[in-house]
Protein backbone atom coordinates (compact mmCIF):
# COMPACT_ATOMS: atom_id res chain seq x y z
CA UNK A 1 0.00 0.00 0.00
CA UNK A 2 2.92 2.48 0.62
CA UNK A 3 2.78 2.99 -3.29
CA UNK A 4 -0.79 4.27 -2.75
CA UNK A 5 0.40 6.56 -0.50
CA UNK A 6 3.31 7.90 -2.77
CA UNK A 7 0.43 8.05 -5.04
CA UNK A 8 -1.69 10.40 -2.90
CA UNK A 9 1.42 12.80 -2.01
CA UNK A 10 1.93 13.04 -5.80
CA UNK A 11 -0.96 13.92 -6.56
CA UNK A 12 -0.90 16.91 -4.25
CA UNK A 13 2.09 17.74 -5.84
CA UNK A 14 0.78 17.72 -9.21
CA UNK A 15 -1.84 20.26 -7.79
CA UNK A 16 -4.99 18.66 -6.94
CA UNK A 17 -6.37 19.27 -3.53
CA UNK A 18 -5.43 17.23 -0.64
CA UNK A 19 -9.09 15.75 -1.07
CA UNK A 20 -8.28 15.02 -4.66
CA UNK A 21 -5.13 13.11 -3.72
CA UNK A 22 -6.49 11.15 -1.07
CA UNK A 23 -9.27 10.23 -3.03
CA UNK A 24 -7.91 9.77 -6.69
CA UNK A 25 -4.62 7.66 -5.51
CA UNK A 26 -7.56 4.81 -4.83
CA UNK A 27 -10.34 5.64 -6.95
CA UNK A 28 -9.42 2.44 -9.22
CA UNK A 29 -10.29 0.04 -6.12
CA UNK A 30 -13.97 1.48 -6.41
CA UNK A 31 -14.31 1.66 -9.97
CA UNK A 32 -13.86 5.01 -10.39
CA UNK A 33 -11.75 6.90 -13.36
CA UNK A 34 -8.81 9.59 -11.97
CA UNK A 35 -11.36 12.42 -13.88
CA UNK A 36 -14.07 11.50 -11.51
CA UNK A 37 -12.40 10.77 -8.55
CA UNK A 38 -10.97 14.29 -9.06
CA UNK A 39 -14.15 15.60 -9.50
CA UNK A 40 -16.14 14.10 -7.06
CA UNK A 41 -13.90 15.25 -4.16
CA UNK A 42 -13.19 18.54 -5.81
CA UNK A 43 -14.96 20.67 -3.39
CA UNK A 44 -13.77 19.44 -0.08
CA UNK A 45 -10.33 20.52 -0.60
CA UNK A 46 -8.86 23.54 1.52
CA UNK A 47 -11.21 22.85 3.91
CA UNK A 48 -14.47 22.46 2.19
CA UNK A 49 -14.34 24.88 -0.56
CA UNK A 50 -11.45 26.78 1.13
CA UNK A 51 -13.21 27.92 4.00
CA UNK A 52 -10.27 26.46 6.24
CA UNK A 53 -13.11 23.96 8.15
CA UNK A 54 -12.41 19.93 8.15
CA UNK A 55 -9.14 19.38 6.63
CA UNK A 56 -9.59 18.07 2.57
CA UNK A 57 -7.31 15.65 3.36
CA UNK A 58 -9.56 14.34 6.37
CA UNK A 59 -12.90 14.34 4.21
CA UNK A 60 -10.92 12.57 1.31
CA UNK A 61 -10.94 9.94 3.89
CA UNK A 62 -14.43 10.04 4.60
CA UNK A 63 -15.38 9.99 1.43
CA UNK A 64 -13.26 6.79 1.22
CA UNK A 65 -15.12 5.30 4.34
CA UNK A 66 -18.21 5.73 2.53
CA UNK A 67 -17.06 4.26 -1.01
CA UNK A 68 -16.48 1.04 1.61
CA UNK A 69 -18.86 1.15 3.87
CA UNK A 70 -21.38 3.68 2.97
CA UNK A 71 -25.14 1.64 2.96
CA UNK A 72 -27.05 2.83 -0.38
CA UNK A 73 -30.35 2.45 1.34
CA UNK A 74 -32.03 5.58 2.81
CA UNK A 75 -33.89 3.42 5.66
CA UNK A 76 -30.68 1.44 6.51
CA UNK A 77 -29.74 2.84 9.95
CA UNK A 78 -28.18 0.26 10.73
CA UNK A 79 -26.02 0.57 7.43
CA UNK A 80 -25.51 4.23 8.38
CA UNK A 81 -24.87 3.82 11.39
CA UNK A 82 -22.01 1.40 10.74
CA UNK A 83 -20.26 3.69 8.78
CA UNK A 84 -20.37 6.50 10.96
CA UNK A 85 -18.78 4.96 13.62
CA UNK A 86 -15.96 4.03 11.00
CA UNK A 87 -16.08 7.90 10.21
CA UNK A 88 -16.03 8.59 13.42
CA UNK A 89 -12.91 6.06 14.18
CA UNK A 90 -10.69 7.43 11.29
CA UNK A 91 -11.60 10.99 12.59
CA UNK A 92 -10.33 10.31 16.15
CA UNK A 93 -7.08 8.73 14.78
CA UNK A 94 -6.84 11.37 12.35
CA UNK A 95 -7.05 14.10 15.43
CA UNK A 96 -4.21 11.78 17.32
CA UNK A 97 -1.82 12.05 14.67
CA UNK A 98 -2.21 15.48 13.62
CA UNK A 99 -3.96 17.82 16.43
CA UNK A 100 -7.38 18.39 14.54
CA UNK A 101 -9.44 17.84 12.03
CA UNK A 102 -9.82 21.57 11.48
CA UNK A 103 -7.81 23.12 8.22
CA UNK A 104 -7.67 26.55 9.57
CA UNK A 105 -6.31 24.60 13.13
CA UNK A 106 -3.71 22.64 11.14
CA UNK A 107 -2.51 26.02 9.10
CA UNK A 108 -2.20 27.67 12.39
CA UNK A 109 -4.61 30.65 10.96
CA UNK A 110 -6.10 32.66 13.21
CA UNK A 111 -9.85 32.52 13.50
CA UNK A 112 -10.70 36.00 11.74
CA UNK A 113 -7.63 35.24 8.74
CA UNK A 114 -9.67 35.46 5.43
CA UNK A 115 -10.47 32.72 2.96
CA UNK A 116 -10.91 33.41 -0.05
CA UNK A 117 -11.67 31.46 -2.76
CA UNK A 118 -8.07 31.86 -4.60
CA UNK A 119 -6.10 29.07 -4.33
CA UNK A 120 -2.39 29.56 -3.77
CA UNK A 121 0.17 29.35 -6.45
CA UNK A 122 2.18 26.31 -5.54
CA UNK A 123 5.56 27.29 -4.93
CA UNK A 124 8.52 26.07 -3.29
CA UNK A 125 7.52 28.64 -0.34
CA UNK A 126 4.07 26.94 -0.17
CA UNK A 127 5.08 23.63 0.92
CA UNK A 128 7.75 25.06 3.16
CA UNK A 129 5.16 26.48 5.25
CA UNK A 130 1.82 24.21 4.44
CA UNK A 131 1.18 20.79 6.55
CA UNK A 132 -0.54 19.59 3.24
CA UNK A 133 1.86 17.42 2.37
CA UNK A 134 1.78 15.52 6.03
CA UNK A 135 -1.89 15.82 6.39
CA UNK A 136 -2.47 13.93 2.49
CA UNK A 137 0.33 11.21 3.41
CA UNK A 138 -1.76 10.58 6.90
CA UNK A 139 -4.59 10.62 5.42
CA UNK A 140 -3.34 7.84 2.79
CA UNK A 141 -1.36 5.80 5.37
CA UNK A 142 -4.85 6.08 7.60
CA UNK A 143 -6.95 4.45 4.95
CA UNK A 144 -4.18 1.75 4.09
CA UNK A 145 -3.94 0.83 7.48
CA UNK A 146 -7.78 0.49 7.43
CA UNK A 147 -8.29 -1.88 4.77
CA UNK A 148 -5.63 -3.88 5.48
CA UNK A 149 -7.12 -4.56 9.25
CA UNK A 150 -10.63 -5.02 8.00
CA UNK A 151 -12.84 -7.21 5.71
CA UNK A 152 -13.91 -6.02 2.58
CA UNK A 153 -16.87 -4.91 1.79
CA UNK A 154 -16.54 -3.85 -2.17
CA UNK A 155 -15.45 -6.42 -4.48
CA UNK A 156 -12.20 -5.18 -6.16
């Protein structure tokens, strides 16, 4: 799995969002293309939209939990409710590696800094200073560790 993970903090590189590298470096295990993979977790990066709230990375994740374990019936609670608590359980060891789940928290931004919609130009300068990187490989190593400790539940 660690070339998943290479996969995920190349992807960041390349410039997708940390959602978009979490999610596209194993979009082929659920049948999904890169292009919709990419476009599917498109919106979650920076924070959800950029609004510095739960890390992309972090909701990459989730949205892998629910390619696995997501229930596609609307009265399943128990389906739901299954998946959630896996949610829940990559959230918590997502907090213990990395302090939060919060973008703005992981940036160290203050709770007034601005967020515009502009992404940053990826420099150099901007990974010196950005957790991205860190947060994307966690994120990847997070979900590795997952599936390799617990039964299927997509054929692949």
């Amino acid at each position: 799995m660690e070339e998943r993970i290479e996969k995920a903090i190349s992807l960041f590189k390349e410039g997708y969002n940390c959602s978009q590298a979490v999610v596209g470096a194993f979009a082929d295990m659920y049948g999904f293309t890169p292009e919709q993979a990419f476009r599917m977790s498109a919106s979650f990066g920076g924070g959800i939209g950029r609004m510095r709230q739960t890390c992309g990375a972090a909701c990459g994740l989730f949205m892998l939990a629910g390619l696995e374990t997501g229930c596609t019936e609307g009265k399943d609670r128990e389906g739901k409710e299954a998946n959630y608590k896996v949610v829940q359980q990559l959230a918590e060891e997502f907090k213990k590696r990395n302090g939060s789940l919060i973008c703005a928290e992981l940036l160290g931004l203050a709770k007034s800094a601005p967020t515009p919609p502009s992404p940053e130009v990826r420099s150099v300068e901007y990974y010196k200073k950005r957790p991205c990187v860190k947060m994307v490989e966690e994120a990847a190593r997070i979900w590795c560790e997952f599936i390799a400790s617990h039964e299927k539940t997509v054929e692949r």
